[in-house]
PDB file of N, CA and C in Angstrom:
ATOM      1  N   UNK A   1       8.885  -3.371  -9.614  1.00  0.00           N
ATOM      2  CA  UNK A   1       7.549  -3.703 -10.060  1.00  0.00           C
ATOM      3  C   UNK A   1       7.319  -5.207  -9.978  1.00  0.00           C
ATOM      4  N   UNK A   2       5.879  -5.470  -9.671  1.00  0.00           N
ATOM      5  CA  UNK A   2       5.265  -6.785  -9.545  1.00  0.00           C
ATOM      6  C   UNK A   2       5.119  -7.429 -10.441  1.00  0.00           C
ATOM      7  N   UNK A   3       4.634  -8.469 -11.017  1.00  0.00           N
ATOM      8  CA  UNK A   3       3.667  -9.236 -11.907  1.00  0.00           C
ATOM      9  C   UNK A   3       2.202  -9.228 -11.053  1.00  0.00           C
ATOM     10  N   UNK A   4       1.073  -9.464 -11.462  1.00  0.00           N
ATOM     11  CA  UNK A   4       0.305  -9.690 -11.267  1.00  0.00           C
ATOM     12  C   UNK A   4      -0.057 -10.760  -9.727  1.00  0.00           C
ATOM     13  N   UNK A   5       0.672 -12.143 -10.749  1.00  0.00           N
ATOM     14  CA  UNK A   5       0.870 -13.232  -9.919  1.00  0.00           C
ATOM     15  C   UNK A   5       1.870 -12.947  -9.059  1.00  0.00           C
ATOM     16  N   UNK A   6       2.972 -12.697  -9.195  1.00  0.00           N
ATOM     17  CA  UNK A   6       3.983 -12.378  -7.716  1.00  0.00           C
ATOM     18  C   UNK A   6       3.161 -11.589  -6.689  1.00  0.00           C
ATOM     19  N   UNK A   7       2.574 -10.644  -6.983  1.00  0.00           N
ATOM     20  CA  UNK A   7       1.923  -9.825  -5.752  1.00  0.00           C
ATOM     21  C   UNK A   7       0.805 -11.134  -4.881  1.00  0.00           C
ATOM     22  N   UNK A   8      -0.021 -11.902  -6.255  1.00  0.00           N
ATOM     23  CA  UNK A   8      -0.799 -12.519  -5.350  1.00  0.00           C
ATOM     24  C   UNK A   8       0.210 -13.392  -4.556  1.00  0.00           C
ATOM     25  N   UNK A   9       1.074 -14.343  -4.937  1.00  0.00           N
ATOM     26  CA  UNK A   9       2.054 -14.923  -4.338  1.00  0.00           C
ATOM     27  C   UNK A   9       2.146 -13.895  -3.068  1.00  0.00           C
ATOM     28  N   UNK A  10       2.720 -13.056  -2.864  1.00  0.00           N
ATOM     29  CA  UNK A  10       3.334 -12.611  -1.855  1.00  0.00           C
ATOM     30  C   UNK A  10       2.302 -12.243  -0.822  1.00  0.00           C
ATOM     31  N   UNK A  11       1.052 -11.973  -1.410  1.00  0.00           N
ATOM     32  CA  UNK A  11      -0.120 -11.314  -0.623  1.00  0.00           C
ATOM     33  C   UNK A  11      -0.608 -12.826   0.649  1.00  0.00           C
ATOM     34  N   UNK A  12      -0.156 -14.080  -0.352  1.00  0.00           N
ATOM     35  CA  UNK A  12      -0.893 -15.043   0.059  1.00  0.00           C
ATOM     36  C   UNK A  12       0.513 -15.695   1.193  1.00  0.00           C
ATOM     37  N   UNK A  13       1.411 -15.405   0.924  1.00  0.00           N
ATOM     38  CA  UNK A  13       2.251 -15.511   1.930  1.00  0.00           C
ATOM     39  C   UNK A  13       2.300 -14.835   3.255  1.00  0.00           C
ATOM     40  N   UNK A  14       1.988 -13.338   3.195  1.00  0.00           N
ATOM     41  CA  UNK A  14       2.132 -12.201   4.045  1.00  0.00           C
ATOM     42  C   UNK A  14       1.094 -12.675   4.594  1.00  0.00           C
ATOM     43  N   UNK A  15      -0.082 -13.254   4.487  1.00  0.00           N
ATOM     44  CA  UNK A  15      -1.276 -13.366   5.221  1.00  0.00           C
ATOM     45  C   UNK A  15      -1.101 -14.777   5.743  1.00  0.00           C
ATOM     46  N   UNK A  16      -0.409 -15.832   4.891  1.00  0.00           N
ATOM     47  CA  UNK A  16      -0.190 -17.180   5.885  1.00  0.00           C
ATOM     48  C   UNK A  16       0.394 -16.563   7.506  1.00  0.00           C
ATOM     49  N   UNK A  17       1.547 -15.793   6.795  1.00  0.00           N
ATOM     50  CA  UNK A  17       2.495 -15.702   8.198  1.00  0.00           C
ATOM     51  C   UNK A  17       2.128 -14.652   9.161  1.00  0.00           C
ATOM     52  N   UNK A  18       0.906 -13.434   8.371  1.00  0.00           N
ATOM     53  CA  UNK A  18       0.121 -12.994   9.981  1.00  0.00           C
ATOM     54  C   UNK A  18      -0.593 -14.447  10.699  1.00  0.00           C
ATOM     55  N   UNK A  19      -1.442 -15.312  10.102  1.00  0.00           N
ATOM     56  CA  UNK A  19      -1.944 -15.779  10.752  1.00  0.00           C
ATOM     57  C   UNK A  19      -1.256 -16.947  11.683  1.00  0.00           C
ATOM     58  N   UNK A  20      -0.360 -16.738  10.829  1.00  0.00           N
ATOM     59  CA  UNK A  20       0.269 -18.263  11.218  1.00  0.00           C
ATOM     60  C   UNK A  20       0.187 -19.550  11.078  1.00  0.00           C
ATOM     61  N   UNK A  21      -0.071 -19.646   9.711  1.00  0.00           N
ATOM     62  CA  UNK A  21      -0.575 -21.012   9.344  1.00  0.00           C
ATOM     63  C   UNK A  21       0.276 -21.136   7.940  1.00  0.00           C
ATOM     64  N   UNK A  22       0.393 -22.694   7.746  1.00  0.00           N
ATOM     65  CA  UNK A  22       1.352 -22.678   6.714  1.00  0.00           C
ATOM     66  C   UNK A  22       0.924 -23.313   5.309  1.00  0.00           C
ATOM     67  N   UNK A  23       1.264 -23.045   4.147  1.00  0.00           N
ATOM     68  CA  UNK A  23       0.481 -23.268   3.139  1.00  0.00           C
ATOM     69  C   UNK A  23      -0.611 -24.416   3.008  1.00  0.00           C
ATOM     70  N   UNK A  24       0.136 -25.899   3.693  1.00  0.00           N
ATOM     71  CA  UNK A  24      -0.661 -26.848   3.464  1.00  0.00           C
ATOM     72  C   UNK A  24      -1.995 -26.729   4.160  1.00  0.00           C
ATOM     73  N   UNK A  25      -1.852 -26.015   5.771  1.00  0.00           N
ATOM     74  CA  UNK A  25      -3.060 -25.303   6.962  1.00  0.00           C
ATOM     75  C   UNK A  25      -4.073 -24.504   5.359  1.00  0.00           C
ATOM     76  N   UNK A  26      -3.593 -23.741   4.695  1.00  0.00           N
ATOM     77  CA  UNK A  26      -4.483 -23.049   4.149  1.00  0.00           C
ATOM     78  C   UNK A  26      -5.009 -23.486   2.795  1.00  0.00           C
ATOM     79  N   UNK A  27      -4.603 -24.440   2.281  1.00  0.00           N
ATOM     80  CA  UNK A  27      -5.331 -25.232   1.721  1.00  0.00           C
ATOM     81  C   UNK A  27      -6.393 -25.953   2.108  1.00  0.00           C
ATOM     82  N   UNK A  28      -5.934 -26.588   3.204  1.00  0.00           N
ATOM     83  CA  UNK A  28      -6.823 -27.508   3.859  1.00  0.00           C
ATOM     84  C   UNK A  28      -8.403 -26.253   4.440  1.00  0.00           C
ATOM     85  N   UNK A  29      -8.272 -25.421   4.798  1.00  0.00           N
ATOM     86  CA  UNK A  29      -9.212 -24.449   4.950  1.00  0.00           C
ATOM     87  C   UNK A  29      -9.980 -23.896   3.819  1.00  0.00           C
ATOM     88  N   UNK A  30      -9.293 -23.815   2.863  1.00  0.00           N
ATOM     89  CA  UNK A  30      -9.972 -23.264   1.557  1.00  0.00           C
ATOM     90  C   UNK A  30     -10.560 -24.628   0.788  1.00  0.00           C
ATOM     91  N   UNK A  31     -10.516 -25.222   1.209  1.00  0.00           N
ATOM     92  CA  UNK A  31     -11.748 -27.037   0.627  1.00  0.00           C
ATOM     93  C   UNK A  31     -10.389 -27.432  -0.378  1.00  0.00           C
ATOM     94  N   UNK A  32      -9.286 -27.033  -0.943  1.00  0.00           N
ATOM     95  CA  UNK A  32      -8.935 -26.982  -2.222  1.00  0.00           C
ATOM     96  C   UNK A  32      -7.842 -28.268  -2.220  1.00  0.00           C
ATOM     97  N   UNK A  33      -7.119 -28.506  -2.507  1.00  0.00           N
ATOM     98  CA  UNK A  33      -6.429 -29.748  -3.293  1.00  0.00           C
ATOM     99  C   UNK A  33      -4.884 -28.974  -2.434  1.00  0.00           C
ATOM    100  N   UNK A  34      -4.209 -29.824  -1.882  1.00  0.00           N
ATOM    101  CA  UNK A  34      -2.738 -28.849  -1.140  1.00  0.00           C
ATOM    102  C   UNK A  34      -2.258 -28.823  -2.669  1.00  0.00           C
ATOM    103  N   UNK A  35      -2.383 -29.536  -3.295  1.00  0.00           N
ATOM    104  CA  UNK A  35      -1.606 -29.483  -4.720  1.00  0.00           C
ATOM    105  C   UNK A  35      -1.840 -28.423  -5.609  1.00  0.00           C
ATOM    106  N   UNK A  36      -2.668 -28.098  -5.730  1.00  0.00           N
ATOM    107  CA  UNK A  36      -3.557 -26.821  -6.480  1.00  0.00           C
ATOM    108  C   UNK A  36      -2.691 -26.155  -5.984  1.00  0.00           C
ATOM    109  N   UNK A  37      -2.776 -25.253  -4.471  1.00  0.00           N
ATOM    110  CA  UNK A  37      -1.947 -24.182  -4.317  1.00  0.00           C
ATOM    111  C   UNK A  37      -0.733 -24.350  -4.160  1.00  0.00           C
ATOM    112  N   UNK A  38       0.038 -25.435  -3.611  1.00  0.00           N
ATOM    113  CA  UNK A  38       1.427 -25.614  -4.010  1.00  0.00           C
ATOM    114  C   UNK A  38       1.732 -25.543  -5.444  1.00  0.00           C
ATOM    115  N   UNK A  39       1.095 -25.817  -6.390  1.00  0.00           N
ATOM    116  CA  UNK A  39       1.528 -25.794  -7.810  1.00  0.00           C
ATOM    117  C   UNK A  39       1.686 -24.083  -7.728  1.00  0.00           C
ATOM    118  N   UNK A  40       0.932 -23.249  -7.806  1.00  0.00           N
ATOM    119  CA  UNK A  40       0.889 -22.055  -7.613  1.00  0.00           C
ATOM    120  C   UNK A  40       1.511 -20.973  -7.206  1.00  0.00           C
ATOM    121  N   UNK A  41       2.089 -21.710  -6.143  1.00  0.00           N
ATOM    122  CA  UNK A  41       2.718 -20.893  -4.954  1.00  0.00           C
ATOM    123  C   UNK A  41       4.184 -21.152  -5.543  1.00  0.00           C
ATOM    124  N   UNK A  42       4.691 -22.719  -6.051  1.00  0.00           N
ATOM    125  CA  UNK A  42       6.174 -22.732  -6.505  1.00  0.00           C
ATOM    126  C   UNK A  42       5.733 -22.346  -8.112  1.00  0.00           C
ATOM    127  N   UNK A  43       5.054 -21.431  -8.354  1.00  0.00           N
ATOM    128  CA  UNK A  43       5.488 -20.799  -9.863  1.00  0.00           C
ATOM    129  C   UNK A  43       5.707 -21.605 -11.259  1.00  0.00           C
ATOM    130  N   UNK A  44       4.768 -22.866 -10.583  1.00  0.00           N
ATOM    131  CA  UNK A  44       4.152 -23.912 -11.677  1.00  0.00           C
ATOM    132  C   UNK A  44       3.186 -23.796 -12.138  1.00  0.00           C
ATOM    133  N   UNK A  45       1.894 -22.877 -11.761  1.00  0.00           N
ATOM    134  CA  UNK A  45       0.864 -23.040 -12.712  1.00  0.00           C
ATOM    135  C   UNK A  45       1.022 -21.530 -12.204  1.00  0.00           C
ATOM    136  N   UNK A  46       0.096 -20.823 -13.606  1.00  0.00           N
ATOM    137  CA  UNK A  46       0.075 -19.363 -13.436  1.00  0.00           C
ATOM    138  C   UNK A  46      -1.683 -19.173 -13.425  1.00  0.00           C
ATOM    139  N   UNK A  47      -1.977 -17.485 -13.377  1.00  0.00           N
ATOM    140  CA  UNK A  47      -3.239 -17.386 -13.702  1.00  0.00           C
ATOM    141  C   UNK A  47      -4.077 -17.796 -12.833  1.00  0.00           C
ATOM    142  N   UNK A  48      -4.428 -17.907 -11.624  1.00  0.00           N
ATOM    143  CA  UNK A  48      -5.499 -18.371 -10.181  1.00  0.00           C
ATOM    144  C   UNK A  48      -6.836 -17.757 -11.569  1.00  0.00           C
ATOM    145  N   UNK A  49      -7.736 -18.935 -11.340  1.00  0.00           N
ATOM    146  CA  UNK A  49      -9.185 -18.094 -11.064  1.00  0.00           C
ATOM    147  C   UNK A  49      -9.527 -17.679 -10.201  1.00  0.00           C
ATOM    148  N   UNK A  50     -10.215 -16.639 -10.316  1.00  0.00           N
ATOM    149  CA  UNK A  50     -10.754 -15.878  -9.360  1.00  0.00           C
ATOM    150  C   UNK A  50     -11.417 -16.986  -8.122  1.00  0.00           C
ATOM    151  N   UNK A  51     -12.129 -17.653  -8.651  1.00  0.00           N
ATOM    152  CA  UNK A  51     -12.816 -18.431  -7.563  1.00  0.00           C
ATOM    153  C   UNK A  51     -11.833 -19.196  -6.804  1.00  0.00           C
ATOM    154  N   UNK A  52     -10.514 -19.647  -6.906  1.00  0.00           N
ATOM    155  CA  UNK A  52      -9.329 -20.189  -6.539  1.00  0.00           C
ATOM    156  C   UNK A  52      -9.169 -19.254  -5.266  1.00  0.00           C
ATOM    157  N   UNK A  53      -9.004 -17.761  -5.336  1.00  0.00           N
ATOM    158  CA  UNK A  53      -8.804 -16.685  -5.017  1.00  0.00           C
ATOM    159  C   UNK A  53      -9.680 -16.637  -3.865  1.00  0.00           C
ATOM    160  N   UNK A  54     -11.018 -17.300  -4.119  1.00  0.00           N
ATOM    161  CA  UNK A  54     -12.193 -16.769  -2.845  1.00  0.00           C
ATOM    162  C   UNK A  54     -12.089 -17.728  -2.372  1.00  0.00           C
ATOM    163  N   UNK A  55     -11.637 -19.126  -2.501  1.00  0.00           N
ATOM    164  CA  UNK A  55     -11.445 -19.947  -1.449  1.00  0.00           C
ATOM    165  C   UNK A  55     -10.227 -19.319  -0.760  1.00  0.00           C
ATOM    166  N   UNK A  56      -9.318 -19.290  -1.064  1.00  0.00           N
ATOM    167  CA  UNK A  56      -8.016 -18.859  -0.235  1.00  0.00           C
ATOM    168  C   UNK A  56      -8.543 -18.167   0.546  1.00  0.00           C
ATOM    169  N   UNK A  57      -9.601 -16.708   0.164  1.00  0.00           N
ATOM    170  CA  UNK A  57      -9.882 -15.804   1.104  1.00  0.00           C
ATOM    171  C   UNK A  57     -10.991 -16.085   2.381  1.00  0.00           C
ATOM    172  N   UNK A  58     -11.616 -17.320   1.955  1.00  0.00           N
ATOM    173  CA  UNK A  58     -12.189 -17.410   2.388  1.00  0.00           C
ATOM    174  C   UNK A  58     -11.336 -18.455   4.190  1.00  0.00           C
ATOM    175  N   UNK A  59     -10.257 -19.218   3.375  1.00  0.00           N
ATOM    176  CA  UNK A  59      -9.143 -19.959   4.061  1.00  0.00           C
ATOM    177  C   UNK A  59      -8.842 -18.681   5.833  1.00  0.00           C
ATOM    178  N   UNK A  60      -8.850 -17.478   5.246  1.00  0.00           N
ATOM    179  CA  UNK A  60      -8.061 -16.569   6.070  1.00  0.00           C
ATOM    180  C   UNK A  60      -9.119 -15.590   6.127  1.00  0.00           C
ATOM    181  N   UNK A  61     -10.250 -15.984   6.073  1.00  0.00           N
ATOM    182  CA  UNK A  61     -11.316 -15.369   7.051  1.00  0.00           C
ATOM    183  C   UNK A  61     -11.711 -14.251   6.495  1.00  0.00           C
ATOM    184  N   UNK A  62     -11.605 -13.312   5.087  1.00  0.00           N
ATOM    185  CA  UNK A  62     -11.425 -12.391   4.573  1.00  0.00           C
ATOM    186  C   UNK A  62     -11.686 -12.170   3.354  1.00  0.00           C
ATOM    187  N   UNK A  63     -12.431 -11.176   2.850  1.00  0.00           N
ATOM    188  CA  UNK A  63     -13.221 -10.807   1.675  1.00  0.00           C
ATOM    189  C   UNK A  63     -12.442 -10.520   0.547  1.00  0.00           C
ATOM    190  N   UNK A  64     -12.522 -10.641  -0.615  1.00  0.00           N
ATOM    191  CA  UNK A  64     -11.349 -10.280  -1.862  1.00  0.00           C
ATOM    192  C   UNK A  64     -10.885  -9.084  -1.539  1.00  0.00           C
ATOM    193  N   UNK A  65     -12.171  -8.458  -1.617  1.00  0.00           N
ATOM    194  CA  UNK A  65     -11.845  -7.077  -0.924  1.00  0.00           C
ATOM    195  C   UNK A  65     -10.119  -6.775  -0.213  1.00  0.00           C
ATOM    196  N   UNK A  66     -10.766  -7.558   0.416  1.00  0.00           N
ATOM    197  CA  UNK A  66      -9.755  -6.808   2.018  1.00  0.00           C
ATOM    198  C   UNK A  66      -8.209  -8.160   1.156  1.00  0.00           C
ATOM    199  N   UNK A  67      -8.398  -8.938   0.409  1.00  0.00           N
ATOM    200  CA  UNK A  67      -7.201  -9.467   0.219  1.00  0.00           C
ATOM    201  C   UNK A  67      -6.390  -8.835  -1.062  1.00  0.00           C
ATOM    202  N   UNK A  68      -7.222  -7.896  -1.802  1.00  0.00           N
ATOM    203  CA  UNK A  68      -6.752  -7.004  -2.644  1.00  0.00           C
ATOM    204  C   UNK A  68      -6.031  -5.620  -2.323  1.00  0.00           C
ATOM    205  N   UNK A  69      -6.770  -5.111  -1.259  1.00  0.00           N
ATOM    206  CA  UNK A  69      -6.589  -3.748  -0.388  1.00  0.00           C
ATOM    207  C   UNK A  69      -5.261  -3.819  -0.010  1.00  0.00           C
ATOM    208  N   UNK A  70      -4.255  -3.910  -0.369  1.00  0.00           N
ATOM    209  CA  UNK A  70      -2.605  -3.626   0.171  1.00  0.00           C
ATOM    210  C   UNK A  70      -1.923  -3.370  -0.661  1.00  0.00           C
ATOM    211  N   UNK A  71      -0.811  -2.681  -0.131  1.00  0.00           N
ATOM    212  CA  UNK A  71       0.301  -2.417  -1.250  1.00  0.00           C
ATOM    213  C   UNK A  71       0.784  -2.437  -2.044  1.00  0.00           C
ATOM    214  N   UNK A  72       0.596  -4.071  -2.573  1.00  0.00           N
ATOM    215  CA  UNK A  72       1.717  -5.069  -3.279  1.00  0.00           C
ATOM    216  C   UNK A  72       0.925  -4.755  -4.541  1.00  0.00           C
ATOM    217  N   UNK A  73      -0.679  -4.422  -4.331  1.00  0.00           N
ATOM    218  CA  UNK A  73      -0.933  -4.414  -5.653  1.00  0.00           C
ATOM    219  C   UNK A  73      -1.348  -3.156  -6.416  1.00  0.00           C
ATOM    220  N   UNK A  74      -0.245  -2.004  -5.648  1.00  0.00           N
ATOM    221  CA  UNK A  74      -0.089  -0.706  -6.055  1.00  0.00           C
ATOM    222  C   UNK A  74       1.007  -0.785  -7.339  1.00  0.00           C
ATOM    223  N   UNK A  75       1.929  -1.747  -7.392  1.00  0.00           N
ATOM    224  CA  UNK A  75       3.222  -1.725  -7.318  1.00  0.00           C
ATOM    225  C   UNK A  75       2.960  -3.083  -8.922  1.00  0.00           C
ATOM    226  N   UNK A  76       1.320  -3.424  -8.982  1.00  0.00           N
ATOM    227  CA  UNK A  76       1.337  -4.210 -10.026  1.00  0.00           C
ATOM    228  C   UNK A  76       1.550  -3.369 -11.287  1.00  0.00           C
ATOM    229  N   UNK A  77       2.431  -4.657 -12.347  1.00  0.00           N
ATOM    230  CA  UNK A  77       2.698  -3.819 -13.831  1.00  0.00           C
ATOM    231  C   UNK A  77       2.214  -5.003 -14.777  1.00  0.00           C
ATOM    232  N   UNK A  78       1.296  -4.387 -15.884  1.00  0.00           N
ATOM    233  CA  UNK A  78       1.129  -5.166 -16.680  1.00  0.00           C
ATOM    234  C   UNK A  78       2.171  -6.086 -17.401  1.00  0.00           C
ATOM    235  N   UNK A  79       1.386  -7.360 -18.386  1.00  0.00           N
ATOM    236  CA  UNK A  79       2.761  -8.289 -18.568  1.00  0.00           C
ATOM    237  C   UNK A  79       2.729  -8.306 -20.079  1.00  0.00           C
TER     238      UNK A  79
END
């Protein structure tokens, strides 16, 4: 079982490395601070707002929707 945040972690990884771009690339696409999501990503700040969330998606071309729609967050367990 997941955490919440690990799935997004992993969701936001699995989609760097379809596209092929690497965290700092997807910061820089999502308007956001590389620091913001590096804090994030190494399991220093918890809790994304949602709107955090729609830049990223927006980073990788793709609707919450479709960045929610997978597996990882079948497998989420409350904390």
């Amino acid at each position: 079982m997941l955490s919440l945040e690990q799935a997004i972690r992993a969701r936001i990884l699995n989609l760097a490395k379809e596209k092929n771009l690497t965290i700092n690339k997807v910061s820089m696409l999502s308007g956001m601070p590389h620091t913001t999501l590096l804090l994030f990503m190494n399991n220093e700040t918890h809790d994304p707002r949602i709107s955090t969330l729609l830049h990223i998606c927006e980073a990788f071309d793709i609707s919450l929707n479709d960045f929610f729609n997978d597996k990882l967050f079948n497998e989420v367990k409350s904390e």
